[in-house]
Protein backbone atom coordinates (compact mmCIF):
# COMPACT_ATOMS: atom_id res chain seq x y z
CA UNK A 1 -7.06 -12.68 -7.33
CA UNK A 2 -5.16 -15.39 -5.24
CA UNK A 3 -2.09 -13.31 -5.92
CA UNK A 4 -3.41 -10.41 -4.01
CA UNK A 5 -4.73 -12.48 -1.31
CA UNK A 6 -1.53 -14.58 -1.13
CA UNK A 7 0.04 -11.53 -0.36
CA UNK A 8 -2.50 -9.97 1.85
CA UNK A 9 -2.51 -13.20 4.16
CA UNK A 10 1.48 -12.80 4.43
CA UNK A 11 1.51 -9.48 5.93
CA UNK A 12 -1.60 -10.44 8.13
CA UNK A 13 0.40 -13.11 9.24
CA UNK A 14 3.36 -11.22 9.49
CA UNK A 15 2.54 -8.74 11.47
CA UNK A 16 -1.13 -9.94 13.21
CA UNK A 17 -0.48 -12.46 15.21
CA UNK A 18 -3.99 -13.54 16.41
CA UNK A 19 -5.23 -13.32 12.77
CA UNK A 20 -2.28 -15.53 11.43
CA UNK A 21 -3.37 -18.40 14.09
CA UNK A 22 -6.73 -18.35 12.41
CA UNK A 23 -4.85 -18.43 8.87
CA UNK A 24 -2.75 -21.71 10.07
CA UNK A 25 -6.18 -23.04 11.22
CA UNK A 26 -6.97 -22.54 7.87
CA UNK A 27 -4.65 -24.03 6.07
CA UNK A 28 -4.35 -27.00 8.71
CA UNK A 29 -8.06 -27.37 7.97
CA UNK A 30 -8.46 -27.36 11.79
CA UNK A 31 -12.84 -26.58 12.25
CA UNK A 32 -13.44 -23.41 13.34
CA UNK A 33 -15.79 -22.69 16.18
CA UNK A 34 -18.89 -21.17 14.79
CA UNK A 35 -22.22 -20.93 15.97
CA UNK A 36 -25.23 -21.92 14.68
CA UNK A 37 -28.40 -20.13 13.70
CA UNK A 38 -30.82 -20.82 16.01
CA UNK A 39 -33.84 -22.26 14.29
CA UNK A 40 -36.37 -21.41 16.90
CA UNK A 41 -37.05 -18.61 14.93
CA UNK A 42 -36.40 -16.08 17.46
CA UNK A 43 -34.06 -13.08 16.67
CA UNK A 44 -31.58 -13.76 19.34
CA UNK A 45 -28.11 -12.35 18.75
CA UNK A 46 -25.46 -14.96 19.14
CA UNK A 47 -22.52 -14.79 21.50
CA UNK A 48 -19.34 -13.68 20.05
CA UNK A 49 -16.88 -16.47 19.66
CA UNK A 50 -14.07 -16.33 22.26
CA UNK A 51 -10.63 -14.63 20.55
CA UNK A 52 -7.55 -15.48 22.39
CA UNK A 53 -5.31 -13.21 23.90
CA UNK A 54 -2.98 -11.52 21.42
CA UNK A 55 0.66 -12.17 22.06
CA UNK A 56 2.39 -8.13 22.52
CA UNK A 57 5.62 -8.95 20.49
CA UNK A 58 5.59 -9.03 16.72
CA UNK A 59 7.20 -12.20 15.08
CA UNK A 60 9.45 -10.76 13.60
CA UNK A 61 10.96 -9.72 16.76
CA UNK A 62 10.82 -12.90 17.92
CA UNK A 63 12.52 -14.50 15.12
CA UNK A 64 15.69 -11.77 15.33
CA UNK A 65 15.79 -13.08 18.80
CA UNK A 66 16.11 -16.59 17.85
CA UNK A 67 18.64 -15.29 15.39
CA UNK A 68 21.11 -13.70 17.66
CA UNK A 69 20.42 -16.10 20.67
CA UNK A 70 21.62 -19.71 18.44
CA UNK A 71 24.20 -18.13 15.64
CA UNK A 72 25.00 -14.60 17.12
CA UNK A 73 23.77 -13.13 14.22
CA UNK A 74 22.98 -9.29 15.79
CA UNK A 75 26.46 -9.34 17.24
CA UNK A 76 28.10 -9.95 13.91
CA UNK A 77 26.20 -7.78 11.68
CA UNK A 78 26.58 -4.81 14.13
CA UNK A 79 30.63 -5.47 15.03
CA UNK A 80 32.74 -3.09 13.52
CA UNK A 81 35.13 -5.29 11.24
CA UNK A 82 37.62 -3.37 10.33
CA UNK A 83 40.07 -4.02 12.82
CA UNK A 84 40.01 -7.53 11.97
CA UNK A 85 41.67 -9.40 9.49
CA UNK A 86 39.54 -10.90 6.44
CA UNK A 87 40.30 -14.74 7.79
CA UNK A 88 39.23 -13.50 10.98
CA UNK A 89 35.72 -12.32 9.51
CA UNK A 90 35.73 -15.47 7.58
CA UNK A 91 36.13 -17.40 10.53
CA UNK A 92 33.69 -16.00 12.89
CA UNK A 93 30.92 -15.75 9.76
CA UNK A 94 31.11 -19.44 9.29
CA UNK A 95 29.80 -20.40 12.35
CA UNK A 96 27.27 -17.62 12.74
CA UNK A 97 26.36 -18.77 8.98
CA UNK A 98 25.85 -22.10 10.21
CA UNK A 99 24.02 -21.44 13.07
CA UNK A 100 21.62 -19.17 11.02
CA UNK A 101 21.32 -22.06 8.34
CA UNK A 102 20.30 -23.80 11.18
CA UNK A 103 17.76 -21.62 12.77
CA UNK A 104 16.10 -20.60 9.48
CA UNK A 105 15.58 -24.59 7.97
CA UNK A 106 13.53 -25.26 11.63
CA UNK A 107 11.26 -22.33 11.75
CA UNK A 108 10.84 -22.35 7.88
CA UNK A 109 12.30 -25.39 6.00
CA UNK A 110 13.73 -23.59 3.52
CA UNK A 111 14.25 -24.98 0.12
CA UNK A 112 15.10 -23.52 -3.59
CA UNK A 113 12.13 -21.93 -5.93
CA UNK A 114 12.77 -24.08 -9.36
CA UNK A 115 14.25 -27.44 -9.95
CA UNK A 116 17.19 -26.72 -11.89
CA UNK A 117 20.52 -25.41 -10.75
CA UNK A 118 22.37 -21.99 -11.69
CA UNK A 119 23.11 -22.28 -15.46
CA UNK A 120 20.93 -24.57 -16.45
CA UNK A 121 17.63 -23.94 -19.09
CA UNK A 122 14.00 -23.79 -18.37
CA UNK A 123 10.72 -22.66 -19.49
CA UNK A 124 9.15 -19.81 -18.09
CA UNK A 125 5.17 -19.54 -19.51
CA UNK A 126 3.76 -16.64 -20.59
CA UNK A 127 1.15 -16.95 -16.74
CA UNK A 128 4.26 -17.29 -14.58
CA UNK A 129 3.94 -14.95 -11.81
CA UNK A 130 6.08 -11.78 -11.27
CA UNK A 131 6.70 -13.54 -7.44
CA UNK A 132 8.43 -16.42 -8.76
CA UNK A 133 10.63 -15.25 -11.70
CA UNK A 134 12.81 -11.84 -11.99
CA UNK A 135 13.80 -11.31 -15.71
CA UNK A 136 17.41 -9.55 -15.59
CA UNK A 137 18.86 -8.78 -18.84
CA UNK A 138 16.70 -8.59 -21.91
CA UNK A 139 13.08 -9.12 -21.68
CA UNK A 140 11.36 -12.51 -23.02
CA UNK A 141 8.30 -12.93 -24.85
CA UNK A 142 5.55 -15.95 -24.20
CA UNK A 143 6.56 -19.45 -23.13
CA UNK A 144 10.47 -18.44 -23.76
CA UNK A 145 13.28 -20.61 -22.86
CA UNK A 146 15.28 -18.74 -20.27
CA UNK A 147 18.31 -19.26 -18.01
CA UNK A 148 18.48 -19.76 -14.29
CA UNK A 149 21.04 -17.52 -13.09
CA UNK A 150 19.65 -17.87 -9.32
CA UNK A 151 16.88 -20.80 -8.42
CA UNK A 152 15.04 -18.77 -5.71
CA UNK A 153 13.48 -19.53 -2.16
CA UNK A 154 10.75 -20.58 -0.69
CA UNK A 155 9.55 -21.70 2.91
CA UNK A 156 7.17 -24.97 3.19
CA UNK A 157 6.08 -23.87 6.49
CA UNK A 158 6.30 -21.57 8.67
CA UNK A 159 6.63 -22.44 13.09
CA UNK A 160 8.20 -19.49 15.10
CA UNK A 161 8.00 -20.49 18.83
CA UNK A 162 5.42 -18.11 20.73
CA UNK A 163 6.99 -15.68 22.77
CA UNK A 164 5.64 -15.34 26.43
CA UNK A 165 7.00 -12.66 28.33
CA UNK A 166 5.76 -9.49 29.78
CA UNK A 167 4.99 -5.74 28.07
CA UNK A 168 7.85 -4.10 29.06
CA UNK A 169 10.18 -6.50 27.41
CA UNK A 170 8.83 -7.09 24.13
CA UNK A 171 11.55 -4.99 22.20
CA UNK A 172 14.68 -7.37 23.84
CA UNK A 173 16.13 -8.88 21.03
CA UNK A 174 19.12 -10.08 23.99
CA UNK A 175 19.42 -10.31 27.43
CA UNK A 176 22.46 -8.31 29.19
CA UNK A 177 24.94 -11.16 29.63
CA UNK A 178 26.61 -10.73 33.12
CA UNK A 179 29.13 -12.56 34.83
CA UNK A 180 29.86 -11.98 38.89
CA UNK A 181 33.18 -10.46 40.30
């Protein structure tokens, strides 16, 4: 059950911005503004709590932009490489690596799944979630001993900026960069 609404609050949050505020309210155990039953014992309908104004850009959006405007990130994906030489591709990807290092640990603190490194032993129990361990190879039984042949990811938090801008730009990933004559 806390699977499926594990998941469920993900996407919300993913992709419902006003509805993932009220999640991080949530989880920051911020009170929420509800009202109380009048006891008068009158039927009067109470007024509906006050939703603020959802934002037009999906977060997602707004994190690509955050991507390409600190590491360059759209710009080297979508460059055609092959007229450069591998050292040259090496050389630009380790900044834009950096930089993306960079932007990712801030807006999501980023930090590996288990405890032990690539190689080592561990237990995986018979309850372990399907999220958290991939078998590849032959399958295990119950409680088996297995080895770590990648120690995953996870985020500890999650704080993309709020974008404020208007309708019409809400897809703009990158301004046009301009220089005068």
């Amino acid at each position: 059950m806390r699977i499926g609404l594990a998941f469920r609050a993900f996407f919300v949050s993913l992709f419902q911005p006003a509805k993932a505020k009220r999640i991080q309210s949530a989880l920051d155990d911020e009170p929420t503004a509800v009202p109380k039953k009048i006891e008068s014992g009158s039927e009067r309908k109470l007024p509906e709590p006050l939703k603020p104004p959802t934002p037009d850009r999906s977060d997602a959006l707004t994190l690509l932009s955050a991507l390409q405007r600190e590491a360059r990130f759209l710009d080297l994906v979508n460059e055609s490489l092959d007229q450069y030489s591998d050292a040259q591709v090496g050389a630009a990807a380790r900044d834009v690596l950096r930089d993306t290092k960079a932007v990712l640990q801030r807006m999501f603190e980023l930090k590996p799944l288990a405890d032990v490194g690539e190689g080592e032993n561990m237990t995986m129990n018979a309850t372990s979630s399907a999220l958290r361990f991939r078998v590849v190879g032959k399958q295990v039984g119950a409680d088996a001993r297995v080895v770590v042949v990648h120690p995953g990811w996870q985020a500890t938090r999650v704080q993309l900026p709020q974008w404020v801008g208007i309708r019409e730009d809400q897809f703009v990933l990158a301004p046009i960069e301009v220089e005068a004559e």
